[in-house]
Protein backbone atom coordinates (compact mmCIF):
# COMPACT_ATOMS: atom_id res chain seq x y z
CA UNK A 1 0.00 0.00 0.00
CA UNK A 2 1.20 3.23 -1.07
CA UNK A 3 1.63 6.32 1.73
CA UNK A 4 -0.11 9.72 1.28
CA UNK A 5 1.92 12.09 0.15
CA UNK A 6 1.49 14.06 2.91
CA UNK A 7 3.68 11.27 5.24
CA UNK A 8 6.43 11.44 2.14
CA UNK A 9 6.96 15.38 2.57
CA UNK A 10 6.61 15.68 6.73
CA UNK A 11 9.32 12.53 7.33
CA UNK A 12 12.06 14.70 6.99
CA UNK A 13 10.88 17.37 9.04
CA UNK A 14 9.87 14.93 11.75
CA UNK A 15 12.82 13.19 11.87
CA UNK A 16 15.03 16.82 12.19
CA UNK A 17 12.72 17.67 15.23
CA UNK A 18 13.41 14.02 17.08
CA UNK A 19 16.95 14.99 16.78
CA UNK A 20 17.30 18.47 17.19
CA UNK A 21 14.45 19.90 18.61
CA UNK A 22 15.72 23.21 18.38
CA UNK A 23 14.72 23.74 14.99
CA UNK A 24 11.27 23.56 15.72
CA UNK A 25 11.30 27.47 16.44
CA UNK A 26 13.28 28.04 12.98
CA UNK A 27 11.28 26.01 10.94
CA UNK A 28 8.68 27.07 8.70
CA UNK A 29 5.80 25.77 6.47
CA UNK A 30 6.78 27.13 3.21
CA UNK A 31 2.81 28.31 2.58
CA UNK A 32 3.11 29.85 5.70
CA UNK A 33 5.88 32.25 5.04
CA UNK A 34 4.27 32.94 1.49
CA UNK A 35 1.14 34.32 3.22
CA UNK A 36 3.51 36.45 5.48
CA UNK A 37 5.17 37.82 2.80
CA UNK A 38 1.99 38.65 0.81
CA UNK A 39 0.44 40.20 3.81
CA UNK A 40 3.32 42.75 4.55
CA UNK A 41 4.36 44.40 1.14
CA UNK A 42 7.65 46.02 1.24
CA UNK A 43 6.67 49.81 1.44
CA UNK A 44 8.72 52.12 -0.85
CA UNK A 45 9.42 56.18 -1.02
CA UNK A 46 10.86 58.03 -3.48
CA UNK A 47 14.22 60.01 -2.16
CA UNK A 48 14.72 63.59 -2.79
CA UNK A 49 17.23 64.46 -5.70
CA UNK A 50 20.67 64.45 -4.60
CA UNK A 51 22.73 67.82 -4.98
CA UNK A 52 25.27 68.00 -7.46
CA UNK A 53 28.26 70.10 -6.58
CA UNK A 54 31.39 70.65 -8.69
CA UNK A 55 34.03 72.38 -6.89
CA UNK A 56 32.20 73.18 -4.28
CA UNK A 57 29.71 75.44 -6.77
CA UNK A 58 25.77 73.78 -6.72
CA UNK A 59 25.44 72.89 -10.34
CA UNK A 60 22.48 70.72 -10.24
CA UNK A 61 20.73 67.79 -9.02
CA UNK A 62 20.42 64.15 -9.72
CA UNK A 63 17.07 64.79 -11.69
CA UNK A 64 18.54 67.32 -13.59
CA UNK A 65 22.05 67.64 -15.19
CA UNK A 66 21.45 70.15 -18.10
CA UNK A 67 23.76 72.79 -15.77
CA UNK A 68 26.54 69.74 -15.38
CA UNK A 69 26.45 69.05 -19.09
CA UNK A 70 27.01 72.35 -19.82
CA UNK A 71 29.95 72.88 -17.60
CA UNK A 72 31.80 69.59 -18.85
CA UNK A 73 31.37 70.53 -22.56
CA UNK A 74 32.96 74.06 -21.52
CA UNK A 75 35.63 72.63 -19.28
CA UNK A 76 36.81 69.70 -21.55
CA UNK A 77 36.97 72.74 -25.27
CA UNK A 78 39.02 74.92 -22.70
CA UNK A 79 41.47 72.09 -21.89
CA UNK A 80 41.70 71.02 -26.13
CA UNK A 81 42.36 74.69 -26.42
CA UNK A 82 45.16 74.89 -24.20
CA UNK A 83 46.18 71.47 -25.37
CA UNK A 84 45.52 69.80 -21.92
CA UNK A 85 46.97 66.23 -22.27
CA UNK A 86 47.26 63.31 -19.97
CA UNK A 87 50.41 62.55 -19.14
CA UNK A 88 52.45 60.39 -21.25
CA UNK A 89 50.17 61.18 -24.03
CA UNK A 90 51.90 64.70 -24.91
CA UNK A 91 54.02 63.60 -27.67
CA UNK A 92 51.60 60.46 -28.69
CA UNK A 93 50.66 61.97 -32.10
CA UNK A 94 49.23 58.74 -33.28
CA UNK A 95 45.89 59.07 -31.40
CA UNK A 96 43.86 61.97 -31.96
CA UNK A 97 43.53 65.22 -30.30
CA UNK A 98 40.73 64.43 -28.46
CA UNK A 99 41.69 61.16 -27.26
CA UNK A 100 44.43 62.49 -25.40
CA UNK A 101 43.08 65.03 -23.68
CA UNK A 102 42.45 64.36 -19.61
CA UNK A 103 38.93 64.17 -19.00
């Protein structure tokens, strides 16, 4: 005569408690912890934008970086204009001008 399957799936569980009956306070029916879950949704809130800051001048915030943007495309034709290269890369006239700029 076949068992349930009920007897199949508890055995284990059964035989943990008779030898360490500590787990009985750890253990828990898998259903069970799927209705606990569904009954306390993680609650979420939106942060505030973060500040942007660029030496120490407020150019922005995380939401909106049109002000940043700016200031980098400025920054980076002002350092090609005075020929602002990384170093090592001064005398590297194989790469282009651009590429060895510091940025």
């Amino acid at each position: 005569m076949r068992r349930p399957f009920c007897f199949e799936f508890w055995r284990p569980i059964v035989a943990a408690l008779l030898i360490a009956p500590t787990l009985a306070t750890v253990w828990v029916h898998p259903l069970q912890a799927l209705e606990t879950l569904a009954s306390h949704p993680q609650k979420t809130t939106a942060a505030a934008p973060a500040r942007i800051k660029l030496n120490n001048d407020d150019i922005g915030t995380s939401s909106d970086t049109a002000v940043l943007s700016q200031k980098l495309v400025q920054d980076f034709k002002l350092r090609k204009e005075q020929r602002v290269y990384k170093i090592g890369f001064e005398r590297r006239s194989d790469l282009p001008e651009d590429d060895r700029i510091e940025k």
